[in-house]
C-alpha atoms as a PDB file:
ATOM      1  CA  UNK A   1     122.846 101.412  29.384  1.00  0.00           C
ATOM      2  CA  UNK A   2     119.155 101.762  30.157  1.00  0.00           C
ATOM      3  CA  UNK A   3     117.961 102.505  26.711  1.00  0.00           C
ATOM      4  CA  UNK A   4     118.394 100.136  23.563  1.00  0.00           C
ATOM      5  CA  UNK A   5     117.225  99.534  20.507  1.00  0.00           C
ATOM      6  CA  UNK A   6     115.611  96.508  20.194  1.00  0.00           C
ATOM      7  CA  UNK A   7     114.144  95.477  16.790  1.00  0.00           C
ATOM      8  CA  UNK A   8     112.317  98.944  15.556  1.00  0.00           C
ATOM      9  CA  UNK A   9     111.659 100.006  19.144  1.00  0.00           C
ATOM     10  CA  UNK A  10     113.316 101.867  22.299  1.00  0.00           C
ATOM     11  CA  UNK A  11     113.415  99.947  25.047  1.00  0.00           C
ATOM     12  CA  UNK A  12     113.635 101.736  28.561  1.00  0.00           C
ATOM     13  CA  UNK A  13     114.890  99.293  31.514  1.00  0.00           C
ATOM     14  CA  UNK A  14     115.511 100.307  34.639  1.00  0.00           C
ATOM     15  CA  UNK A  15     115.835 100.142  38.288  1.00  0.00           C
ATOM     16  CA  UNK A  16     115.502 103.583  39.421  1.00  0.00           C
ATOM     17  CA  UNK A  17     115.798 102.776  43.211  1.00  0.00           C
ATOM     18  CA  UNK A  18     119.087 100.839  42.804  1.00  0.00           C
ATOM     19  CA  UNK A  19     119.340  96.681  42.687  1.00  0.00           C
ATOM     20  CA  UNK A  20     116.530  95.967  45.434  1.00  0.00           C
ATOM     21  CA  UNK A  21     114.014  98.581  44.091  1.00  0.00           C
ATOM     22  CA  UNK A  22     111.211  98.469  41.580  1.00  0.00           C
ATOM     23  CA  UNK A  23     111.870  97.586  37.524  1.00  0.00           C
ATOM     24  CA  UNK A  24     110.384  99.528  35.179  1.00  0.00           C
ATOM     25  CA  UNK A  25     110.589  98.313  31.671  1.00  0.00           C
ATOM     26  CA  UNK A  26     108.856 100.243  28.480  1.00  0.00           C
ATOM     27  CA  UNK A  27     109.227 100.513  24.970  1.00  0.00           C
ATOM     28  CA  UNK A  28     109.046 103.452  22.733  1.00  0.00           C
ATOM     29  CA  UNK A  29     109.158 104.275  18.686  1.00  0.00           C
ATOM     30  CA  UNK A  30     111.674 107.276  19.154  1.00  0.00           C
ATOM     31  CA  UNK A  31     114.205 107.147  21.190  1.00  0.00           C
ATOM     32  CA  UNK A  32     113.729 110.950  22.397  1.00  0.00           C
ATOM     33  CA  UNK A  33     109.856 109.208  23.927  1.00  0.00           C
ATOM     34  CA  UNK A  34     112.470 106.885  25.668  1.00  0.00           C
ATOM     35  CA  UNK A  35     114.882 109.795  26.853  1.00  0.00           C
ATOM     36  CA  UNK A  36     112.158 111.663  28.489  1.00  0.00           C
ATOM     37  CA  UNK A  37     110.546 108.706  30.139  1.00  0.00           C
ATOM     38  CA  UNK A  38     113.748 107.623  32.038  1.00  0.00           C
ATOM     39  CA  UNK A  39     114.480 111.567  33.266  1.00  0.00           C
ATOM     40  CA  UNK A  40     111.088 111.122  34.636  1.00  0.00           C
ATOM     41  CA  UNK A  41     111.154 108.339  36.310  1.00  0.00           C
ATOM     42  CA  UNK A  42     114.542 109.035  37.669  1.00  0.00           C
ATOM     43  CA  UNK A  43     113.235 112.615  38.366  1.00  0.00           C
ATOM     44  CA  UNK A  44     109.695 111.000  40.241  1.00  0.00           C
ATOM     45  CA  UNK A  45     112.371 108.936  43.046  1.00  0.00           C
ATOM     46  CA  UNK A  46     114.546 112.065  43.320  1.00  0.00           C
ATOM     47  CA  UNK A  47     111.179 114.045  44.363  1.00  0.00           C
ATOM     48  CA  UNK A  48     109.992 111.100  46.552  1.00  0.00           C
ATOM     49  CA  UNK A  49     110.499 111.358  50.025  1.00  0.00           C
ATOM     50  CA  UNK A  50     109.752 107.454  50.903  1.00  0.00           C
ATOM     51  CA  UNK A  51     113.399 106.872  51.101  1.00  0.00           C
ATOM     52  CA  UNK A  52     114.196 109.869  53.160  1.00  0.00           C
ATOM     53  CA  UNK A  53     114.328 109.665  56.786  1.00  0.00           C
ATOM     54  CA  UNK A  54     112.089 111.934  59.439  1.00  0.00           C
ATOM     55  CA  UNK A  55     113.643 114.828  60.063  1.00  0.00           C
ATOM     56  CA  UNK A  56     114.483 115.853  63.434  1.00  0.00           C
ATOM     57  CA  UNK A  57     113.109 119.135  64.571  1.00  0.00           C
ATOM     58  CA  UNK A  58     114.971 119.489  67.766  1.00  0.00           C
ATOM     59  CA  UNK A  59     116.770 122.330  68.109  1.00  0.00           C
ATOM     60  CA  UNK A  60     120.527 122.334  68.874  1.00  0.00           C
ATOM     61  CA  UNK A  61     120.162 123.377  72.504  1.00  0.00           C
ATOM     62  CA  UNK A  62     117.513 120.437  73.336  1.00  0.00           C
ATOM     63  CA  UNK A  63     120.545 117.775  72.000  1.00  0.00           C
ATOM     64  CA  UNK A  64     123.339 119.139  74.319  1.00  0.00           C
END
């Protein structure tokens, strides 16, 4: 699990882009402030399109 309670805090750790990606550790005194801080980050590498490849804007006819 990526939230725990550690002592009186929330502590957030995670590795949003999988094993090889960034770490982002945090702590929090709710644990709702911890919540919404790992749907953002998770929701931040959903919207970004590093990871994505180019798209290809050839049309069907220009393949075949």
């Amino acid at each position: 699990m990526a939230i725990k309670k550690t002592g009186d805090k929330w502590s957030v750790d995670i590795r949003p882009n999988g094993a090889e990606g960034k770490r982002v550790q945090r702590r929090f005194s709710t644990k709702a402030e911890a919540v919404r801080f790992e749907n953002y980050v998770r929701g931040e590498v959903k919207n970004d399109k590093e990871w994505n490849p180019e798209t290809d804007n050839r049309k069907l006819s220009d393949l075949v």
